[in-house]
N, C-alpha and C. Protein backbone atom coordinates (compact mmCIF):
# COMPACT_ATOMS: atom_id res chain seq x y z
N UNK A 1 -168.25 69.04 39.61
CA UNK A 1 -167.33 70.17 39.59
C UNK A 1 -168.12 71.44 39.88
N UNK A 2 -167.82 72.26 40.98
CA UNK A 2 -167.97 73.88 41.18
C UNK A 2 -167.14 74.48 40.78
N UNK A 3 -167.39 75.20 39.93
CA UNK A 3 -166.71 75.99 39.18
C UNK A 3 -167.12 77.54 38.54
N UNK A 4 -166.91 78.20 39.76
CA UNK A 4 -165.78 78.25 40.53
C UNK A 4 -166.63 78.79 42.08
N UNK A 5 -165.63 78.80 43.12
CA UNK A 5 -166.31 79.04 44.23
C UNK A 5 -166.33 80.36 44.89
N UNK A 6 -165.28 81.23 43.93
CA UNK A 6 -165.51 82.90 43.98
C UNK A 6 -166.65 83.77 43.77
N UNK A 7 -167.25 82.96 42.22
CA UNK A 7 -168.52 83.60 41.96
C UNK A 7 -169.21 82.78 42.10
N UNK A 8 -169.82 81.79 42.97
CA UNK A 8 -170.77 81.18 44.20
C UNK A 8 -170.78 82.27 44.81
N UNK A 9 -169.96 82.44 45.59
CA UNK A 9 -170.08 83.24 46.70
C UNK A 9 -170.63 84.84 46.49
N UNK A 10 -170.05 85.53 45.43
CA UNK A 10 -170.47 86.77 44.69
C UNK A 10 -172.02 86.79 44.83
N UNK A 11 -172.30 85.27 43.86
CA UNK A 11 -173.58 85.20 43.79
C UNK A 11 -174.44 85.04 45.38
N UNK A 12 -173.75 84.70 46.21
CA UNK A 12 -174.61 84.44 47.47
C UNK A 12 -174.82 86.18 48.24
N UNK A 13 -173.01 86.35 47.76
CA UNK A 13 -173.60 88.05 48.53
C UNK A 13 -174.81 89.09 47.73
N UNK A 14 -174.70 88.71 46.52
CA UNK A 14 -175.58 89.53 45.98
C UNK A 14 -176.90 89.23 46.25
N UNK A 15 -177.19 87.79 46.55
CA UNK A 15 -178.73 87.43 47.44
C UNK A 15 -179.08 88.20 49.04
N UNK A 16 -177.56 87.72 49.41
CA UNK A 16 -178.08 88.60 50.97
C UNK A 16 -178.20 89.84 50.55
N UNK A 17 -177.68 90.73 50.09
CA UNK A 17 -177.74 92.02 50.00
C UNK A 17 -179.63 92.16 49.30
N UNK A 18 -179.75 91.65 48.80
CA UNK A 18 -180.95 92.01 48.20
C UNK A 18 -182.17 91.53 49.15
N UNK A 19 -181.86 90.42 50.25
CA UNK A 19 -182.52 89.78 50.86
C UNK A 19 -183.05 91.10 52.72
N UNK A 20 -181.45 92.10 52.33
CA UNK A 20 -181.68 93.05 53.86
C UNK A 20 -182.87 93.57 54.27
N UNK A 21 -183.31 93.47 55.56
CA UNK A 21 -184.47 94.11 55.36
C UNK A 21 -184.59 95.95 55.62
N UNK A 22 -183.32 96.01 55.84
CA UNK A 22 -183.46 97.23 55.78
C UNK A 22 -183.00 98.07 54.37
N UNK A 23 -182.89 96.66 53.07
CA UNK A 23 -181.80 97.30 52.16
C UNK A 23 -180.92 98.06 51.68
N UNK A 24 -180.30 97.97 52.58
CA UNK A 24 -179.06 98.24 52.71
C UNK A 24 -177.91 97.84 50.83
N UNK A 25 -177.11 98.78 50.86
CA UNK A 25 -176.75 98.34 49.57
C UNK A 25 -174.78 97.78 49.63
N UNK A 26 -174.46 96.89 50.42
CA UNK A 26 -173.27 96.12 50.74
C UNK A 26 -173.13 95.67 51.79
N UNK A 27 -172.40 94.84 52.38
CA UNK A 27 -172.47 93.24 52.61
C UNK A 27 -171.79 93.99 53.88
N UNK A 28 -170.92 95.26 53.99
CA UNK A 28 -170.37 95.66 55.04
C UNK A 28 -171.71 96.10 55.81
N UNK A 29 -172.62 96.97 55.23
CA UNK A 29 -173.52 97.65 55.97
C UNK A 29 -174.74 96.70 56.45
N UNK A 30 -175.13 95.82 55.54
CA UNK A 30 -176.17 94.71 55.53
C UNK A 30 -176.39 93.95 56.84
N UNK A 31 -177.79 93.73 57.29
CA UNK A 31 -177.88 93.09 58.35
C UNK A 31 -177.51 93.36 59.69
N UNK A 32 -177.07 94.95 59.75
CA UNK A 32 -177.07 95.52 60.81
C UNK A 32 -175.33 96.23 61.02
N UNK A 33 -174.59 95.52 59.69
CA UNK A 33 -173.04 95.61 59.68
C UNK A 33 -172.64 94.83 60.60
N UNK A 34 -171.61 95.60 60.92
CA UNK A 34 -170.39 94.81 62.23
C UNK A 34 -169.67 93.08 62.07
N UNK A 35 -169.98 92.84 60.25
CA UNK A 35 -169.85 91.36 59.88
C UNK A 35 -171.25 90.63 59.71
N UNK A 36 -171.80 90.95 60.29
CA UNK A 36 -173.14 90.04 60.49
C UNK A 36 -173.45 89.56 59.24
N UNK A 37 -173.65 90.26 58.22
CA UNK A 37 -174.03 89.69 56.55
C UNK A 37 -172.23 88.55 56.29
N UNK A 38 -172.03 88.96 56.68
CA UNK A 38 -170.16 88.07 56.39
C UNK A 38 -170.65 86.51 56.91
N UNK A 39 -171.29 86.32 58.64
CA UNK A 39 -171.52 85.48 59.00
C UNK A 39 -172.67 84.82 59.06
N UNK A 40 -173.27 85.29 58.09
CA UNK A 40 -174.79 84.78 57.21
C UNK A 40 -174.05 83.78 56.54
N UNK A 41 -173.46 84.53 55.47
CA UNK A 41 -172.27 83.94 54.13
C UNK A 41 -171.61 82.93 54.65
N UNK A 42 -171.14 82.52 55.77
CA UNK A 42 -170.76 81.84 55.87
C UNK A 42 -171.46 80.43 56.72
N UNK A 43 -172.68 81.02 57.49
CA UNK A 43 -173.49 79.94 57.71
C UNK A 43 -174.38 79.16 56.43
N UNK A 44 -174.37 79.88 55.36
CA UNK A 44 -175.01 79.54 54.26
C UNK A 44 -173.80 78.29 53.40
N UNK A 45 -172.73 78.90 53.49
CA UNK A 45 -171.89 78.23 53.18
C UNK A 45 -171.27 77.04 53.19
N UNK A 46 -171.66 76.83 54.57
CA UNK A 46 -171.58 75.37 55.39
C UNK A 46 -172.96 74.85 55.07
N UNK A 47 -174.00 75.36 54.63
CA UNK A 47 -175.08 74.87 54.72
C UNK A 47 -175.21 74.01 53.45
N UNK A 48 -175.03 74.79 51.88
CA UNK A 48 -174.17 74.70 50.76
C UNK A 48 -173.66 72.91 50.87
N UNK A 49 -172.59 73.37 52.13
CA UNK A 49 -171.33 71.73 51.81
C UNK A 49 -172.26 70.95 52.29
N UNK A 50 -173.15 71.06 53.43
CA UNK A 50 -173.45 69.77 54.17
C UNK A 50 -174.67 69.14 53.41
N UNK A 51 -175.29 70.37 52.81
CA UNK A 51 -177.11 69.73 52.49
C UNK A 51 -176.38 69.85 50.63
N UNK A 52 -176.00 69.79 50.25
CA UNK A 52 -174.97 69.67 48.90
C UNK A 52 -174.78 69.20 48.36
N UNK A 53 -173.36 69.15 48.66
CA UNK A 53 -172.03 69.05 48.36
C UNK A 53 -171.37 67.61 49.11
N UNK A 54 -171.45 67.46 50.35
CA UNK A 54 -171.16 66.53 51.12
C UNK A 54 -171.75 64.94 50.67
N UNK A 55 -173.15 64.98 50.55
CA UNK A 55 -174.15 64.01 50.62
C UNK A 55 -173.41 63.20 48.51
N UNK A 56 -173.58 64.01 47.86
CA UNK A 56 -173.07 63.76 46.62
C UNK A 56 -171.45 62.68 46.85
N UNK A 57 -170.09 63.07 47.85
CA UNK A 57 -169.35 62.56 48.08
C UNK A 57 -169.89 61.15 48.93
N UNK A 58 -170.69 61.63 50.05
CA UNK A 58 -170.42 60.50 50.86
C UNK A 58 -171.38 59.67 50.72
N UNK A 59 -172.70 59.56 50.16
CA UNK A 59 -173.52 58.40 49.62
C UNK A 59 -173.56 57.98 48.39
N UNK A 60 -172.88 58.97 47.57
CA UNK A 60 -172.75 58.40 45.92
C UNK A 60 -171.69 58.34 45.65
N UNK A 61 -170.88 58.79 46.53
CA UNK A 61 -169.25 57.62 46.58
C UNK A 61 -168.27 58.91 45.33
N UNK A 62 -168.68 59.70 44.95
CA UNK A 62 -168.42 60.57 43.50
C UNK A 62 -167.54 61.42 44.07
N UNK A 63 -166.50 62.00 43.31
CA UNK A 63 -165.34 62.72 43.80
C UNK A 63 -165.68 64.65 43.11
N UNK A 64 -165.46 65.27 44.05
CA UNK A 64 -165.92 66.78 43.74
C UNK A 64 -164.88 67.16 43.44
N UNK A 65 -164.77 67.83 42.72
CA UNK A 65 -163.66 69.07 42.41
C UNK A 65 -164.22 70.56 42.63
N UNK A 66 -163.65 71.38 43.49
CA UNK A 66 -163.94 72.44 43.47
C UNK A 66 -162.87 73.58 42.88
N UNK A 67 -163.43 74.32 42.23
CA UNK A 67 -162.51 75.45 41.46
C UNK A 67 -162.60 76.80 42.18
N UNK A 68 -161.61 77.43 42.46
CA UNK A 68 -161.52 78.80 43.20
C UNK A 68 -160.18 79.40 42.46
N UNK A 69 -160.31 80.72 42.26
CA UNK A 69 -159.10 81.65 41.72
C UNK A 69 -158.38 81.75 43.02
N UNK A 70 -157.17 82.40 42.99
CA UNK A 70 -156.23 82.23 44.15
C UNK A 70 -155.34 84.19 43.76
N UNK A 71 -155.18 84.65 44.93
CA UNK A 71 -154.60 85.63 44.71
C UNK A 71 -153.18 85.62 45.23
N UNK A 72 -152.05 86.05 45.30
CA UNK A 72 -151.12 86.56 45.85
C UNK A 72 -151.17 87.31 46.59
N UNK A 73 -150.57 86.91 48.22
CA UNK A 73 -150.68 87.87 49.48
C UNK A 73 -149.23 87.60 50.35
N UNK A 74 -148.63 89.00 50.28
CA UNK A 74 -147.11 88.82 50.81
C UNK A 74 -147.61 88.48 52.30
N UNK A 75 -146.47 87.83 52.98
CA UNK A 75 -146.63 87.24 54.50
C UNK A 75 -145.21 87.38 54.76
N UNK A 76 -145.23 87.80 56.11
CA UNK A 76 -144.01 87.26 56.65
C UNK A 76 -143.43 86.70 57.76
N UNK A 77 -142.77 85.45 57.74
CA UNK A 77 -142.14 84.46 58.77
C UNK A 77 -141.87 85.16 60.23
N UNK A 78 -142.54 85.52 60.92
CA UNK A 78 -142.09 85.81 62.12
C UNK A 78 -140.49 85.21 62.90
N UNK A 79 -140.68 83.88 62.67
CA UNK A 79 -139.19 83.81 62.95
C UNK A 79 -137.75 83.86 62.62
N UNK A 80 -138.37 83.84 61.15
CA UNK A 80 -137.14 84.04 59.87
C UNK A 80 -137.07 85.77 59.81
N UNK A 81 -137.80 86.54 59.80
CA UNK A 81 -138.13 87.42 59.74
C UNK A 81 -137.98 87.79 58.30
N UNK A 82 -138.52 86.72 57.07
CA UNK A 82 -138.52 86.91 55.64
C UNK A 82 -139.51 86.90 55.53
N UNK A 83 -139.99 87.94 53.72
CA UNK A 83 -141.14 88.38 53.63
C UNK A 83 -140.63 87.25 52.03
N UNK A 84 -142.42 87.13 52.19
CA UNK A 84 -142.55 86.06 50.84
C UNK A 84 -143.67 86.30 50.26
N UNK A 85 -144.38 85.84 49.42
CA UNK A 85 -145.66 85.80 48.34
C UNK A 85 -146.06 84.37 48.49
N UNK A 86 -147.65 83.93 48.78
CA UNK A 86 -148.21 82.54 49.18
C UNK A 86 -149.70 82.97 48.28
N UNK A 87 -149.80 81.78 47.98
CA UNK A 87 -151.13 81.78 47.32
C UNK A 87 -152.88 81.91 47.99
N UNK A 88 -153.51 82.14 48.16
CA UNK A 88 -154.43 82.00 48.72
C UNK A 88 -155.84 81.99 47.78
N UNK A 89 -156.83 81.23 48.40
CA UNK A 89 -158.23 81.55 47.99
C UNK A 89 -158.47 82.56 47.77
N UNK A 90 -159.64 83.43 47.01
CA UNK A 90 -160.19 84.70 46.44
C UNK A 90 -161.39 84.33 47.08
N UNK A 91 -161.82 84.12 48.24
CA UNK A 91 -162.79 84.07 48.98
C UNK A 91 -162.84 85.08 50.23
N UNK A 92 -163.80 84.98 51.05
CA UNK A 92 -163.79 86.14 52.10
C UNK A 92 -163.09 85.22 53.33
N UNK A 93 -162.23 85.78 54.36
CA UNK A 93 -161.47 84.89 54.82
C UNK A 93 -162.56 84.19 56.18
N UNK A 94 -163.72 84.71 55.86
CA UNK A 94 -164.59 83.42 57.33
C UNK A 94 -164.91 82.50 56.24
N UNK A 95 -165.24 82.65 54.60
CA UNK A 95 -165.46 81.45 54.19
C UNK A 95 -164.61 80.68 53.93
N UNK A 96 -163.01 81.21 53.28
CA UNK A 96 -161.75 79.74 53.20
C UNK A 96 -161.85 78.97 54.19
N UNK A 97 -162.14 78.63 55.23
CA UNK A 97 -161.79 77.52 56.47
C UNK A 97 -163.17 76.50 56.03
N UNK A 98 -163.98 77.11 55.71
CA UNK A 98 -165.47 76.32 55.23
C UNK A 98 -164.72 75.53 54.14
N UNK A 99 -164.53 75.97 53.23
CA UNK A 99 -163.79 74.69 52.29
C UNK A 99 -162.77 74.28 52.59
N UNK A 100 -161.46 74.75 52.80
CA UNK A 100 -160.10 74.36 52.91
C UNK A 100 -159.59 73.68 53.95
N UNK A 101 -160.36 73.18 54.81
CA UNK A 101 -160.04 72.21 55.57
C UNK A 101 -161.70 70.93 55.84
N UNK A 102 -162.05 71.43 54.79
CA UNK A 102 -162.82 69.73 54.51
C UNK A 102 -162.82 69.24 53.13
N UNK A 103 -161.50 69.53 52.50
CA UNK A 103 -161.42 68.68 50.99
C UNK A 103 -159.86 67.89 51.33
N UNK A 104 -159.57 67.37 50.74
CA UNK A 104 -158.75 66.52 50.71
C UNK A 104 -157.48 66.81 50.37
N UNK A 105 -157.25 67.83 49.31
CA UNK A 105 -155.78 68.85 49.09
C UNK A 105 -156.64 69.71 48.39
N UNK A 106 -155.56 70.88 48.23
CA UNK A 106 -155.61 72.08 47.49
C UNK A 106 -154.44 72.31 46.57
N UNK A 107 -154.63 72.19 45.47
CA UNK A 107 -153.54 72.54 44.52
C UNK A 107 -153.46 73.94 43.64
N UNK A 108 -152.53 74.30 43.76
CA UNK A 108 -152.70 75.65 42.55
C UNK A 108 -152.69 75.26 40.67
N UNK A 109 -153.03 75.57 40.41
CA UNK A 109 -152.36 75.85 39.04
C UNK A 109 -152.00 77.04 38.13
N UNK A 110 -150.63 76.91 37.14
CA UNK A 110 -150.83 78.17 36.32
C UNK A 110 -150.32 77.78 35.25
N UNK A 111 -150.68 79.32 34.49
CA UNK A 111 -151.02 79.00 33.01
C UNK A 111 -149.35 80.06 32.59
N UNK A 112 -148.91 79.33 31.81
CA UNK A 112 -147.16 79.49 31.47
C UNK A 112 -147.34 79.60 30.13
N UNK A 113 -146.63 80.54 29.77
CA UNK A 113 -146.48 80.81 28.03
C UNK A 113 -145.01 80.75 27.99
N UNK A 114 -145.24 79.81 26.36
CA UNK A 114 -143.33 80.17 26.08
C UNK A 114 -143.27 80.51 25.07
């Protein structure tokens, strides 16, 4: 279990940032800006699943669970032309595609009081 994969990632930006060589102090300005520290994060990321994360599933046969918070982000249907609320990862959006389309489902959960 990773748990959780928001503050993984926190923790990874706070390495690059400290890692700039021009130290730079955020992840926008870092590494020259223009994304470039974004697409560090996310080559690290993949690096993470494959030298990992991956090897744990596919030679020791063991099932991962990964944990990520999820925010609310209105969208709307272009063809319906209705606006709605969808859940999403609390990740940076070049890293959701790094996980969310190499696990097996994604489920939400929530916590209900009565």
């Amino acid at each position: 279990v990773i748990d959780t994969l928001d503050h993984m990632e926190k923790l990874l930006h706070k390495h690059l940032i400290e890692s700039d060589p021009k130290g730079r102090t955020s992840m926008a300005e870092a590494f020259g800006g223009y994304g470039k520290a974004f697409d560090r994060a996310e080559a690290e990321m993949i690096d993470v699943r494959e030298s990992l994360v991956k090897p744990i599933r596919d030679v020791l046969g063991k099932n991962i669970i990964l944990i990520v918070h999820s925010q609310k982000i209105k969208t709307t249907d272009p063809f319906m032309a209705i606006e709605y609320e969808t859940n999403e990862m609390t990740l940076h959006k070049k890293v959701i595609p790094v996980w969310k389309d190499w696990v097996s489902g994604v489920f939400f959960a929530d916590f209900v009081k009565y």
